[in-house]
C-alpha atoms as a PDB file:
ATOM      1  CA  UNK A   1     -32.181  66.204  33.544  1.00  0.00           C
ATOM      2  CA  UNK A   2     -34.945  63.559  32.094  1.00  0.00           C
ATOM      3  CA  UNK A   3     -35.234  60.308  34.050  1.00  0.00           C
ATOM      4  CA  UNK A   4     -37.499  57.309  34.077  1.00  0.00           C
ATOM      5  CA  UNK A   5     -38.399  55.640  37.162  1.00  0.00           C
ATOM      6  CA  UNK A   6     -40.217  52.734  36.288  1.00  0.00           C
ATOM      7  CA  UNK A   7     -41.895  50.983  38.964  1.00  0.00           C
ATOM      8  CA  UNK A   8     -42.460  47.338  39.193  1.00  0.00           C
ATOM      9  CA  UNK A   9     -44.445  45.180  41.655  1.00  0.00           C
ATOM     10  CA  UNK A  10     -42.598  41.904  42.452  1.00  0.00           C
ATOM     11  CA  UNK A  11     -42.989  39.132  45.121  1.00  0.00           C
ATOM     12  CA  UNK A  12     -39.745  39.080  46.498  1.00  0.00           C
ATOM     13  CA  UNK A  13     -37.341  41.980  46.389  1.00  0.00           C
ATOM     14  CA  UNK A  14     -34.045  40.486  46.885  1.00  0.00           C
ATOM     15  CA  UNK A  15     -34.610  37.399  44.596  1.00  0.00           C
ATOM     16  CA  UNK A  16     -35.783  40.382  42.166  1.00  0.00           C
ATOM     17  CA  UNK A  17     -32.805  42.725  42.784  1.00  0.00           C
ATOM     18  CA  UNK A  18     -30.732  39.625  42.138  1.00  0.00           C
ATOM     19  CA  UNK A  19     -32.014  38.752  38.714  1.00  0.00           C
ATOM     20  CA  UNK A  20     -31.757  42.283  37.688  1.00  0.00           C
ATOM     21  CA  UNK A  21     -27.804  42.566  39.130  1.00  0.00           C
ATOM     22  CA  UNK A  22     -27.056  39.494  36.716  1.00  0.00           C
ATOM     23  CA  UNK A  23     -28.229  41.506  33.574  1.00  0.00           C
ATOM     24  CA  UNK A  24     -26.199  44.183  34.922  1.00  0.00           C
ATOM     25  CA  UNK A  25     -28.000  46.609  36.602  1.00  0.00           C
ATOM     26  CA  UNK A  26     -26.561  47.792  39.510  1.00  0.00           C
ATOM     27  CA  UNK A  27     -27.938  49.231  42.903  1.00  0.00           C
ATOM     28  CA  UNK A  28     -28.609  52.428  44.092  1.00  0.00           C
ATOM     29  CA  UNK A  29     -28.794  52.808  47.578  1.00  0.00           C
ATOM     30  CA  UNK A  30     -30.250  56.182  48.357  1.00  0.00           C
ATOM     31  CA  UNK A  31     -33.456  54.898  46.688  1.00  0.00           C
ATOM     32  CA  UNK A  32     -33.290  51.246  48.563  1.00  0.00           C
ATOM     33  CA  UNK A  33     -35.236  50.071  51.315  1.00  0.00           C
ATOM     34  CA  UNK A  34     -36.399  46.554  52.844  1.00  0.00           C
ATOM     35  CA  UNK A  35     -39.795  47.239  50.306  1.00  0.00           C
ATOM     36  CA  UNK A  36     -38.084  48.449  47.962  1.00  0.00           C
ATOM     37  CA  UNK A  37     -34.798  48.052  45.775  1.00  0.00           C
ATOM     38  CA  UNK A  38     -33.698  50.888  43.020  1.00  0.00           C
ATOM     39  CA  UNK A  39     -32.197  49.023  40.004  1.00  0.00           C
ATOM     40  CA  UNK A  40     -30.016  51.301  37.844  1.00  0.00           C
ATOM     41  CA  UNK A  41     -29.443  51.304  33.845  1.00  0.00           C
ATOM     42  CA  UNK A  42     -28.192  54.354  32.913  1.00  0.00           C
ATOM     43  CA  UNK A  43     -28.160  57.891  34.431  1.00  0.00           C
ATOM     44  CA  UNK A  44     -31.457  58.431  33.355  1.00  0.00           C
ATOM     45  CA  UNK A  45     -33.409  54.757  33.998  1.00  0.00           C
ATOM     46  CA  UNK A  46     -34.459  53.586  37.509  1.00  0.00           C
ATOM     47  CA  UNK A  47     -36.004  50.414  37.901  1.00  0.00           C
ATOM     48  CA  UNK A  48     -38.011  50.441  41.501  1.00  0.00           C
ATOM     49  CA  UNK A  49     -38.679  47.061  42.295  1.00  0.00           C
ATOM     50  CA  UNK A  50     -41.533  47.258  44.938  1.00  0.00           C
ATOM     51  CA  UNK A  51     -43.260  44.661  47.680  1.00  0.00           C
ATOM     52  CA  UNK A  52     -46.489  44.037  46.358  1.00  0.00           C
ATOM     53  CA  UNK A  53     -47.924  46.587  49.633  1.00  0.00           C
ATOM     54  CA  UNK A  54     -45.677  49.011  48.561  1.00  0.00           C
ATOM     55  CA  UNK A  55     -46.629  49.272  45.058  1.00  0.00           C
ATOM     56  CA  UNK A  56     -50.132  49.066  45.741  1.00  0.00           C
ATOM     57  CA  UNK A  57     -49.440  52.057  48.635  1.00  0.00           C
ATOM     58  CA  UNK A  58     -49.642  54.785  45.454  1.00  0.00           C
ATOM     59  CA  UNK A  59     -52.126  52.712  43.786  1.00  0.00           C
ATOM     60  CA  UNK A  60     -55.801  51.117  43.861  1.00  0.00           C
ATOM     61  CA  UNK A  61     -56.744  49.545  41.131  1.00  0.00           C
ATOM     62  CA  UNK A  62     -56.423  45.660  40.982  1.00  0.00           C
ATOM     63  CA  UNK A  63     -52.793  44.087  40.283  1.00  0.00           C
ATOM     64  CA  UNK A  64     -53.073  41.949  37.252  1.00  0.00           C
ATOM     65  CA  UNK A  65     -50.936  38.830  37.688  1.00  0.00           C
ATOM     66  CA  UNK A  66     -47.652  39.517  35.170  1.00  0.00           C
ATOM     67  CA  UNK A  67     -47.492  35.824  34.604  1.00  0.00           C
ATOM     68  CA  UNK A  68     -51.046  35.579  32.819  1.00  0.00           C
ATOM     69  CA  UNK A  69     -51.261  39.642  31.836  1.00  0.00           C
ATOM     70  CA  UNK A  70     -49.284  41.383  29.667  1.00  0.00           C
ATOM     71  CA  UNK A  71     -49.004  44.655  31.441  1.00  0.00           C
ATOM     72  CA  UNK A  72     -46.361  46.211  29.738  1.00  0.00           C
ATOM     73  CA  UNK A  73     -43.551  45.863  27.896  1.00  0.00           C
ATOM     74  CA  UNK A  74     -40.068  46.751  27.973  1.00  0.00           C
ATOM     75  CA  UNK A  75     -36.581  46.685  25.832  1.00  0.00           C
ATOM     76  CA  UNK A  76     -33.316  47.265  26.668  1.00  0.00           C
ATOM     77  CA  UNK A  77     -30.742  48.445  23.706  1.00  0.00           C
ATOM     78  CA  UNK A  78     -27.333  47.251  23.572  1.00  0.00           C
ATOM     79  CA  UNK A  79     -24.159  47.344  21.484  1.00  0.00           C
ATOM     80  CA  UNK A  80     -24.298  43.932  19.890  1.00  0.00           C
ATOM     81  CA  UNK A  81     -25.764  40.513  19.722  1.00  0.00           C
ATOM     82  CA  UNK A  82     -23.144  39.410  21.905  1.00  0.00           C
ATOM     83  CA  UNK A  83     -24.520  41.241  24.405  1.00  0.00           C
ATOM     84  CA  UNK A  84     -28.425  40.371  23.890  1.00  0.00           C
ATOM     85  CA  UNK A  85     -27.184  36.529  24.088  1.00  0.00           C
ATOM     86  CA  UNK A  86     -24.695  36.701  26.615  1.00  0.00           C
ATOM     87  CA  UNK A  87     -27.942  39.243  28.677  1.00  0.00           C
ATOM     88  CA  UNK A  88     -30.823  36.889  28.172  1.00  0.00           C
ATOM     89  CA  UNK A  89     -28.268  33.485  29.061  1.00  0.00           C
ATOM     90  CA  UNK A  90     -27.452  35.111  32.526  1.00  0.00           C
ATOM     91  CA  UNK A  91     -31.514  36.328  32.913  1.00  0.00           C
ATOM     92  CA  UNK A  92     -32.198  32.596  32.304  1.00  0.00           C
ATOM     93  CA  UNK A  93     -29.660  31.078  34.573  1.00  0.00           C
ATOM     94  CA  UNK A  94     -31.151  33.435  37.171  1.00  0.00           C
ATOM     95  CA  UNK A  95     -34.239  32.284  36.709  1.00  0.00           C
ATOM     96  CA  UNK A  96     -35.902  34.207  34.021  1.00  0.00           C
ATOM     97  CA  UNK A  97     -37.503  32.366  30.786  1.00  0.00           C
ATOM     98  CA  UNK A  98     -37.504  33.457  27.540  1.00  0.00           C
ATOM     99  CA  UNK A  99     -40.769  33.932  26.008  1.00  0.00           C
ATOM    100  CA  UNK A 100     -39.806  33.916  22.464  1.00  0.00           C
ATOM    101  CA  UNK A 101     -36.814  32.755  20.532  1.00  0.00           C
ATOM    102  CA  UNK A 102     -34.342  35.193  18.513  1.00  0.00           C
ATOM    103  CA  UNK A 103     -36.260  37.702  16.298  1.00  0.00           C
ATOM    104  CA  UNK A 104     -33.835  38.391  13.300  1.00  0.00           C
ATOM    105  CA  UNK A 105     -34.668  41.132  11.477  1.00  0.00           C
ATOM    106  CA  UNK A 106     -31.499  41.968   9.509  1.00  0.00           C
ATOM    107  CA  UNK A 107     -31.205  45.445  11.111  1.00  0.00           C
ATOM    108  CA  UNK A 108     -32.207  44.511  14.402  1.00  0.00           C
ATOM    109  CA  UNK A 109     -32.135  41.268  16.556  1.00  0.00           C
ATOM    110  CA  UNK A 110     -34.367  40.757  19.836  1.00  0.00           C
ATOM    111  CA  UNK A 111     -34.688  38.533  22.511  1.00  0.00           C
ATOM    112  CA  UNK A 112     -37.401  38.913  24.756  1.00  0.00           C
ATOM    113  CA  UNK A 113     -37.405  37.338  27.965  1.00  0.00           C
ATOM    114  CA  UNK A 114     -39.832  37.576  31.387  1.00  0.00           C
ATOM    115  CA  UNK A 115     -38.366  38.265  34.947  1.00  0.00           C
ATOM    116  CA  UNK A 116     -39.353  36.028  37.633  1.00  0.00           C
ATOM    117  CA  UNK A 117     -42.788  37.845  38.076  1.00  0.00           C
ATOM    118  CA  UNK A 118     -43.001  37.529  34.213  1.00  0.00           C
ATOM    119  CA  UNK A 119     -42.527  41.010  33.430  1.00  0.00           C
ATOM    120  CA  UNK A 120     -41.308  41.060  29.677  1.00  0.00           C
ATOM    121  CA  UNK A 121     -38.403  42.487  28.514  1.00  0.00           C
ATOM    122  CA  UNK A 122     -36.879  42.850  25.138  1.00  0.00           C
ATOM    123  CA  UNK A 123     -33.317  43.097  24.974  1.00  0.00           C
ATOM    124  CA  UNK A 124     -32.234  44.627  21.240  1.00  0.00           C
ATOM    125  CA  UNK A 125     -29.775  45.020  19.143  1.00  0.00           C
ATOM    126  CA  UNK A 126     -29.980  47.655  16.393  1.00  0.00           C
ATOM    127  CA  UNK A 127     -27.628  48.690  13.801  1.00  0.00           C
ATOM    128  CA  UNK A 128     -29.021  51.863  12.279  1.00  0.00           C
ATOM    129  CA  UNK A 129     -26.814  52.076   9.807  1.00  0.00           C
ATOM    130  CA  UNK A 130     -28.546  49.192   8.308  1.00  0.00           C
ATOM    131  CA  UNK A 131     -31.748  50.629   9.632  1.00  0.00           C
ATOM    132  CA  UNK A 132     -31.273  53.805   7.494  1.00  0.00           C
ATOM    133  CA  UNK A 133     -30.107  52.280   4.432  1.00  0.00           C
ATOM    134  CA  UNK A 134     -33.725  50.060   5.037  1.00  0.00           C
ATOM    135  CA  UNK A 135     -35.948  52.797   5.414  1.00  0.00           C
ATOM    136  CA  UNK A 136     -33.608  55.934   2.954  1.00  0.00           C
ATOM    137  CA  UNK A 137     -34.463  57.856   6.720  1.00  0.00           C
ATOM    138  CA  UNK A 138     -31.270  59.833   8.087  1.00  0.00           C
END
């Protein structure tokens, strides 16, 4: 099976695991320590958030500061705009901020918002039944 562990330094882990519970990850424990909490999507995407020491355990170049320094980017489909709103409301009341307002794109509508270390996410809807009638791709 193909998975994706993507590994994220934060300052605190709980407030961290926290924010990510109220978009709806969940936890899994085999993977969670007091450094480090596994955040689950799907069956095939692991988020690791990691202390600061931990993350930089596996790695030595300088941490940019997410909050200043785009690092990366990240976007997380689902089934309607419902469900980006009702996502990026609960990310916000648990502390998150949105870094840009509603992209509408007729086939697609994004919200993108930062965590509380200000790693960006994008959370998408996309009809592709629009999206191929848009672009005559099947």
């Amino acid at each position: 099976m193909k998975q994706i562990f993507i590994n994220l330094p934060v300052k605190d882990v709980e407030a961290s695991m926290n924010f990510y519970l109220q978009l709806g990850f969940t936890v899994n424990p085999l993977f969670t320590f007091d450094d480090q909490k596994c955040m689950v999507w799907s069956d095939q995407i692991y988020l690791m958030l990691q202390t600061y020491d931990m993350f930089r355990s596996g790695n030595k170049k300088n941490l940019p500061d997410a909050k200043k320094n785009t690092i990366a980017s990240f976007t997380l489909p689902v089934e309607s705009l419902d469900k980006v709103n009702e996502m990026i409301e609960k990310g916000l009341q648990a502390g998150g901020t949105e870094s840009t307002p509603l992209i509408d794109e007729g086939f697609m509508q994004v919200r993108n918002m930062e965590d509380l270390d200000g790693h960006n996410w994008g959370i998408i809807y996309l009809n592709i039944a629009k999206f191929k009638d848009m672009t005559g791709k099947q």
